[in-house]
Protein backbone atom coordinates (compact mmCIF):
# COMPACT_ATOMS: atom_id res chain seq x y z
CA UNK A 1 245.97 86.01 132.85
CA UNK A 2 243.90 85.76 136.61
CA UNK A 3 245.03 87.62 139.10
CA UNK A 4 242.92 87.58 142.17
CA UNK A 5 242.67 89.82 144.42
CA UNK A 6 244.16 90.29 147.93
CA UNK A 7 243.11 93.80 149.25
CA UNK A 8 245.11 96.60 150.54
CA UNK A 9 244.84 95.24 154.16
CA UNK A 10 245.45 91.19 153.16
CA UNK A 11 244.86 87.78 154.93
CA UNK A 12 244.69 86.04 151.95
CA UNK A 13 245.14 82.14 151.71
CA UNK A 14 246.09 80.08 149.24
CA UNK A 15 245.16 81.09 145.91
CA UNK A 16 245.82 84.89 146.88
CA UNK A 17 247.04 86.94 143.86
CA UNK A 18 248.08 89.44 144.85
CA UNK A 19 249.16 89.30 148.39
CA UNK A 20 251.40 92.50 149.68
CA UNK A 21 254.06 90.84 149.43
CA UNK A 22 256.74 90.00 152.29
CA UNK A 23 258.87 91.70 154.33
CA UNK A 24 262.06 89.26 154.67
CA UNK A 25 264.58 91.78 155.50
CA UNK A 26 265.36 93.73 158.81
CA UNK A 27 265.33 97.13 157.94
CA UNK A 28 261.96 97.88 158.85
CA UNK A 29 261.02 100.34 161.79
CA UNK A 30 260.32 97.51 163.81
CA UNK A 31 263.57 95.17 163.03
CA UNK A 32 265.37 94.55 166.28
CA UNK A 33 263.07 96.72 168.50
CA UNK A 34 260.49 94.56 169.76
CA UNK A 35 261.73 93.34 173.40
CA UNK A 36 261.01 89.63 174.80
CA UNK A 37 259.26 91.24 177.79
CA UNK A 38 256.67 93.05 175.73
CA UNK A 39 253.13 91.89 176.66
CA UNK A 40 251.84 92.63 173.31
CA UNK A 41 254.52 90.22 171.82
CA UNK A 42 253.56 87.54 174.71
CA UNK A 43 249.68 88.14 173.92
CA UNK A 44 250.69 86.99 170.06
CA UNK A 45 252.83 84.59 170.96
CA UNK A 46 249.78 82.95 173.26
CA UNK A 47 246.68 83.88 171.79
CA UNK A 48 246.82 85.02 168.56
CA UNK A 49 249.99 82.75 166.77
CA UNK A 50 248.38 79.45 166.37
CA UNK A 51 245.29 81.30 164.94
CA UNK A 52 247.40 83.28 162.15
CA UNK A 53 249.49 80.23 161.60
CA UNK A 54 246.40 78.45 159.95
CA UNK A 55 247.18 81.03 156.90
CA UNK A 56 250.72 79.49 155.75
CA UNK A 57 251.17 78.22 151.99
CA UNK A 58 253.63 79.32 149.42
CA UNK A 59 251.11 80.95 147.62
CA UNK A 60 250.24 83.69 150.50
CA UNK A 61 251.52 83.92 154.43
CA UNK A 62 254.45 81.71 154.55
CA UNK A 63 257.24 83.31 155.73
CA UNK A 64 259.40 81.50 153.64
CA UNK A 65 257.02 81.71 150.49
CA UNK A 66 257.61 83.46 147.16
CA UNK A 67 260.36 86.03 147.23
CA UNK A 68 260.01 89.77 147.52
CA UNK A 69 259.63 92.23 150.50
CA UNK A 70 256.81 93.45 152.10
CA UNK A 71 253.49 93.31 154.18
CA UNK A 72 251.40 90.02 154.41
CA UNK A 73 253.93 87.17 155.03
CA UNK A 74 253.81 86.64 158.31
CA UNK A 75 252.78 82.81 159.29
CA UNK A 76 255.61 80.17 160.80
CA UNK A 77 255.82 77.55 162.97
CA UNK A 78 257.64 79.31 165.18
CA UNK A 79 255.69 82.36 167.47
CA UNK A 80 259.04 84.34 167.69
CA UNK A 81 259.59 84.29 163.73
CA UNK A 82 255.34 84.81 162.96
CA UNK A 83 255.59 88.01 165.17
CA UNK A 84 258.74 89.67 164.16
CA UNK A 85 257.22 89.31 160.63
CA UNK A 86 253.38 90.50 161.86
CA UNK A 87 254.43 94.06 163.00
CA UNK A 88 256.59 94.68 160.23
CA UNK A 89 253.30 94.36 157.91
CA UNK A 90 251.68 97.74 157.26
CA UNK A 91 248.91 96.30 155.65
CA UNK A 92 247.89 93.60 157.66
CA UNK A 93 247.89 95.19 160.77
CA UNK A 94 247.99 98.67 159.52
CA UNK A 95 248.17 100.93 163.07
CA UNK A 96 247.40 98.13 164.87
CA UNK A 97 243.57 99.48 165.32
CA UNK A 98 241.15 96.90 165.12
CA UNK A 99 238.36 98.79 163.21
CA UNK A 100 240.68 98.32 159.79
CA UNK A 101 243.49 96.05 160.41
CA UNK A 102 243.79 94.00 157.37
CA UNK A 103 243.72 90.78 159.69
CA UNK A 104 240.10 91.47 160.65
CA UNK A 105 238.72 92.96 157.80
CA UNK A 106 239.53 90.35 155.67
CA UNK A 107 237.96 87.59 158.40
CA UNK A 108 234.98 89.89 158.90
CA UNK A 109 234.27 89.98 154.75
CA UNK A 110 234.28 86.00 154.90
CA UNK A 111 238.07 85.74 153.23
CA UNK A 112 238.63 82.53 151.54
CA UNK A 113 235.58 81.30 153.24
CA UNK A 114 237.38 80.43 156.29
CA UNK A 115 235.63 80.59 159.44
CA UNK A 116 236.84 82.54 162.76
CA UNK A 117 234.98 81.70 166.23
CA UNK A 118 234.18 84.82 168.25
CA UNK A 119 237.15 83.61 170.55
CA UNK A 120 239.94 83.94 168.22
CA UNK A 121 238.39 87.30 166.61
CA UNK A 122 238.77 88.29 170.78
CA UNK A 123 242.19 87.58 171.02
CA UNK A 124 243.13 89.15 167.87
CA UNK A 125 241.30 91.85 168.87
CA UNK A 126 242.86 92.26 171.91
CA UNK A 127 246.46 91.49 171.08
CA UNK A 128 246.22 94.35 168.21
CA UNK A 129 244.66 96.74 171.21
CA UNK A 130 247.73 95.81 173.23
CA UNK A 131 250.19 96.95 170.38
CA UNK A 132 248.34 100.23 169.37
CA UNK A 133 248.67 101.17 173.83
CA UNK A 134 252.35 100.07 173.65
CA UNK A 135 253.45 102.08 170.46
CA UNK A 136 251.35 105.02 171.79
CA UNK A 137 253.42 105.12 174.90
CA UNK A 138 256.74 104.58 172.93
CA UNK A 139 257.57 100.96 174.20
CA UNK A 140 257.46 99.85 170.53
CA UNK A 141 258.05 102.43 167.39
CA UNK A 142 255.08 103.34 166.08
CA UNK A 143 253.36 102.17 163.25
CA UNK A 144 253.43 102.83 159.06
CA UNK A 145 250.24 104.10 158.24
CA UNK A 146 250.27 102.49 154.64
CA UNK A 147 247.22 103.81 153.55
CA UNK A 148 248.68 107.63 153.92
CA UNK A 149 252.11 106.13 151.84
CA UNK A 150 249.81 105.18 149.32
CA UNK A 151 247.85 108.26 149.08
CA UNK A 152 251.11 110.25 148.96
CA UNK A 153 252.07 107.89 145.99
CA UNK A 154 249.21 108.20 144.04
CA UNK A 155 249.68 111.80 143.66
CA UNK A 156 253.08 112.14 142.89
CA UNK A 157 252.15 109.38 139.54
CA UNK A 158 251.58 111.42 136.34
CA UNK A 159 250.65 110.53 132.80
CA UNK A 160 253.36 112.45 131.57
CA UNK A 161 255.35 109.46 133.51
CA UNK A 162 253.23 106.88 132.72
CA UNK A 163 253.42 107.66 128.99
CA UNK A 164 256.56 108.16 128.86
CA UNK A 165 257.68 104.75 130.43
CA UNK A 166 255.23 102.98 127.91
CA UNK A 167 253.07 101.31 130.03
CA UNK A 168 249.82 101.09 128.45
CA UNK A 169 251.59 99.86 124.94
CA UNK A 170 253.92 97.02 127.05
CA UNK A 171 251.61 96.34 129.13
CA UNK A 172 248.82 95.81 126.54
CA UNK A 173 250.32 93.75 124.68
CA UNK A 174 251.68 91.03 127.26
CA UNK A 175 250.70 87.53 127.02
CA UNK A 176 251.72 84.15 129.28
CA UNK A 177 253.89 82.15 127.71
CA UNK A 178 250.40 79.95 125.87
CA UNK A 179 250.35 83.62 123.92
CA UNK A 180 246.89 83.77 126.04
CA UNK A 181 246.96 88.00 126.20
CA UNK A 182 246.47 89.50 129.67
CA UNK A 183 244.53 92.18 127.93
CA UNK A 184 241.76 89.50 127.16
CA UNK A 185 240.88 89.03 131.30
CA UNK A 186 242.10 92.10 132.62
CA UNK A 187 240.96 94.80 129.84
CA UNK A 188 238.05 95.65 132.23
CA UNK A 189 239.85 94.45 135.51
CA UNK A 190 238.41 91.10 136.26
CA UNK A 191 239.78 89.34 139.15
CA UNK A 192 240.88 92.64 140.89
CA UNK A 193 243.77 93.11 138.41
CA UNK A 194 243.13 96.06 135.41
CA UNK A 195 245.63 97.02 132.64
CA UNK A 196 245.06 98.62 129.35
CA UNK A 197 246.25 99.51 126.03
CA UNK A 198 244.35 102.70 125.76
CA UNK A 199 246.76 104.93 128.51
CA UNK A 200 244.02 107.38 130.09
CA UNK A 201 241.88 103.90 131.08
CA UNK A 202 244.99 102.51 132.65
CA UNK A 203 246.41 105.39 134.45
CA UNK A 204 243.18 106.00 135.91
CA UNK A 205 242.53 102.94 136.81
CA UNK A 206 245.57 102.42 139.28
CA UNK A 207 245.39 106.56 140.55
CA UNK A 208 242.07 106.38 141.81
CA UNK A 209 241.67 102.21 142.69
CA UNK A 210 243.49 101.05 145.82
CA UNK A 211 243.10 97.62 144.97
CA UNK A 212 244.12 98.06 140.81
CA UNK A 213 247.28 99.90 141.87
CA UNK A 214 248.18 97.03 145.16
CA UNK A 215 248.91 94.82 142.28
CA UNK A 216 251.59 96.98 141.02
CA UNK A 217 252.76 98.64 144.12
CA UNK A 218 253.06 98.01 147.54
CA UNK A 219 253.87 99.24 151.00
CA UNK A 220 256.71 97.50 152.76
CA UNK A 221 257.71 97.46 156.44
CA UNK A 222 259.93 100.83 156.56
CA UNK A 223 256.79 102.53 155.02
CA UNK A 224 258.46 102.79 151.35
CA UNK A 225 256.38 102.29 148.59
CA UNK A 226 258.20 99.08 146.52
CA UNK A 227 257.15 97.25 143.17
CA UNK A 228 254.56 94.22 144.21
CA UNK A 229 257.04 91.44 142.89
CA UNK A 230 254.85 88.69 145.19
CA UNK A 231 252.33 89.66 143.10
CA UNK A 232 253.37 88.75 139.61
CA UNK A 233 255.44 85.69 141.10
CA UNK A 234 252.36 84.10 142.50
CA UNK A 235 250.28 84.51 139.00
CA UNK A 236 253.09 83.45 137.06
CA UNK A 237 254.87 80.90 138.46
CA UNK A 238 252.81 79.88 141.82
CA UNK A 239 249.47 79.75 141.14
CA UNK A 240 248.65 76.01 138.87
CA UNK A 241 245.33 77.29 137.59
CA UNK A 242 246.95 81.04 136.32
CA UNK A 243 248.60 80.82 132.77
CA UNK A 244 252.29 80.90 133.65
CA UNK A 245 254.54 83.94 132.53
CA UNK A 246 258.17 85.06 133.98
CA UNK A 247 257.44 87.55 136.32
CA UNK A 248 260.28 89.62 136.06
CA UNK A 249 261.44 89.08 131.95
CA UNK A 250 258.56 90.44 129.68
CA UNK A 251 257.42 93.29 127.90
CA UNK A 252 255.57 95.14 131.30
CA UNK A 253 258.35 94.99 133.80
CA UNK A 254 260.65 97.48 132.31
CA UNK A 255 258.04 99.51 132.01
CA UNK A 256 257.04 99.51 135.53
CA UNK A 257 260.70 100.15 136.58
CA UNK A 258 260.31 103.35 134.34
CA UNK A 259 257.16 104.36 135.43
CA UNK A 260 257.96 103.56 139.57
CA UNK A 261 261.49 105.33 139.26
CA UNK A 262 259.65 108.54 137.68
CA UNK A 263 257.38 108.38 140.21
CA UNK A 264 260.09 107.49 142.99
CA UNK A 265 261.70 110.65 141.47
CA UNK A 266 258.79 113.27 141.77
CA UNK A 267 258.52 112.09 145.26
CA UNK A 268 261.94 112.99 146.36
CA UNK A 269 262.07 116.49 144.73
CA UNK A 270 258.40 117.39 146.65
CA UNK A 271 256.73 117.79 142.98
CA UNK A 272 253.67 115.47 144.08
CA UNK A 273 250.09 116.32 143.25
CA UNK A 274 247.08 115.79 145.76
CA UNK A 275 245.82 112.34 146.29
CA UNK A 276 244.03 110.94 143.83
CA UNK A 277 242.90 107.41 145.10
CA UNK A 278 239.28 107.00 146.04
CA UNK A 279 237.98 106.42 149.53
């Protein structure tokens, strides 16, 4: 099964894995806050909308692509809906500082091997400057910092947990639904998505990787750390070239419900470890 990948900070196009997925709800920090008169929403709206809007597909940014809540659907026709979308994803924009916003990272590494003019990396630039002032001087809340969230999360995983929930052992043994066995492409992690039947190879794996445990778990817009649905519905059912499998009915999902409501649970009673993801 191929999974590729769509980092922690995504502007992924078509083809994009395993996007964070969308946040389609209105419970985020942001929902209903952002004010018509804000000049960082009118910068967007101008400068920045019809740039970002070049990323929509099912398979990635669409708004209204695969299901699931969380951080990197953010393209529509209209401004209004792209924005409201855009600051409600932690890991695009992350803080809204330039130097790691998902939206320029991604651009500056050569994503999908699009090309940005110096103009439109300007006005992203800018517009992203223009949010980070505002939020700082309260006239919009201020931002999730996702990569913290995740941090916290990977130390509050155990493989106690893990074991426990059966991960290694369900997810080992999954196949697509031509019997083709995940383990056979993602034993060793190829295409930015790892899982493995021996348990201390797995759990380490997603503890110390960012991008190994973004295709389990995400970040949505309220800064809660949700189950990456988008990205097991694009492989399975999106993506033409990916063997297809149900995304939600087979052997690993269960076992990820376990394994995320452990973890959800060692969180809540303050019994969390130090971080153990990597730089």
């Amino acid at each position: 099964m191929r999974f590729t990948l769509a980092l922690v900070t995504a502007l992924a196009v078509a083809g994009c894995v395993g996007d964070i997925p969308a946040d389609t709800g209105g419970t985020g920090p942001d929902a209903g806050t952002t004010t018509g008169g804000s000049m960082a929403r009118t910068m967007y709206k101008s400068n920045v909308h019809a740039i970002t809007n070049r990323c929509t597909g099912a398979a990635c940014h669409s708004v209204t692509g695969a299901a699931g809540g969380g951080s990197s659907r953010f393209s529509d026709s209209s401004a209004d809906t792209s924005y409201d979308a855009i600051v409600r994803a932690p890991l695009t924009v992350g803080s809204f500082a330039a130097a790691s916003a998902g939206i320029l990272t991604k651009i500056s590494a050569g994503h999908n091997g699009i090309t940005y003019t110096a103009g439109e990396i300007s006005s992203i630039t800018s517009w992203l400057d223009r949010e980070k002032t505002e939020r700082n001087n309260g006239t919009n809340p201020p931002p999730v910092d996702p990569i913290e969230v995740l941090k916290t999360w990977s130390g509050c995983m155990t493989l106690a947990n893990f074991n426990t929930a059966q991960m290694s052992q369900k997810w080992g043994s999954l196949a697509a639904l031509n019997n083709q066995k995940c383990l056979n492409c993602h034993g060793g992690g190829l295409y930015g998505f790892v899982l493995s039947d021996v348990p201390q190879t797995f759990f380490g794996a997603i503890t110390t990787q960012k991008d190994y445990l973004l295709k389990y778990f995400t970040v949505d817009g309220a800064g809660k750390v949700i189950i990456n649905m988008a990205s097991f519905t694009n492989a399975g059912v999106t993506l033409a070239d990916h063997p297809h499998f149900d995304p939600m009915n087979n052997l690993g999902m269960p076992a990820l419900q376990t394994f995320y409501m452990s973890t959800l649970a060692a969180q809540a009673a303050g019994t969390c470890g130090p971080s153990t993801l990597m730089p």
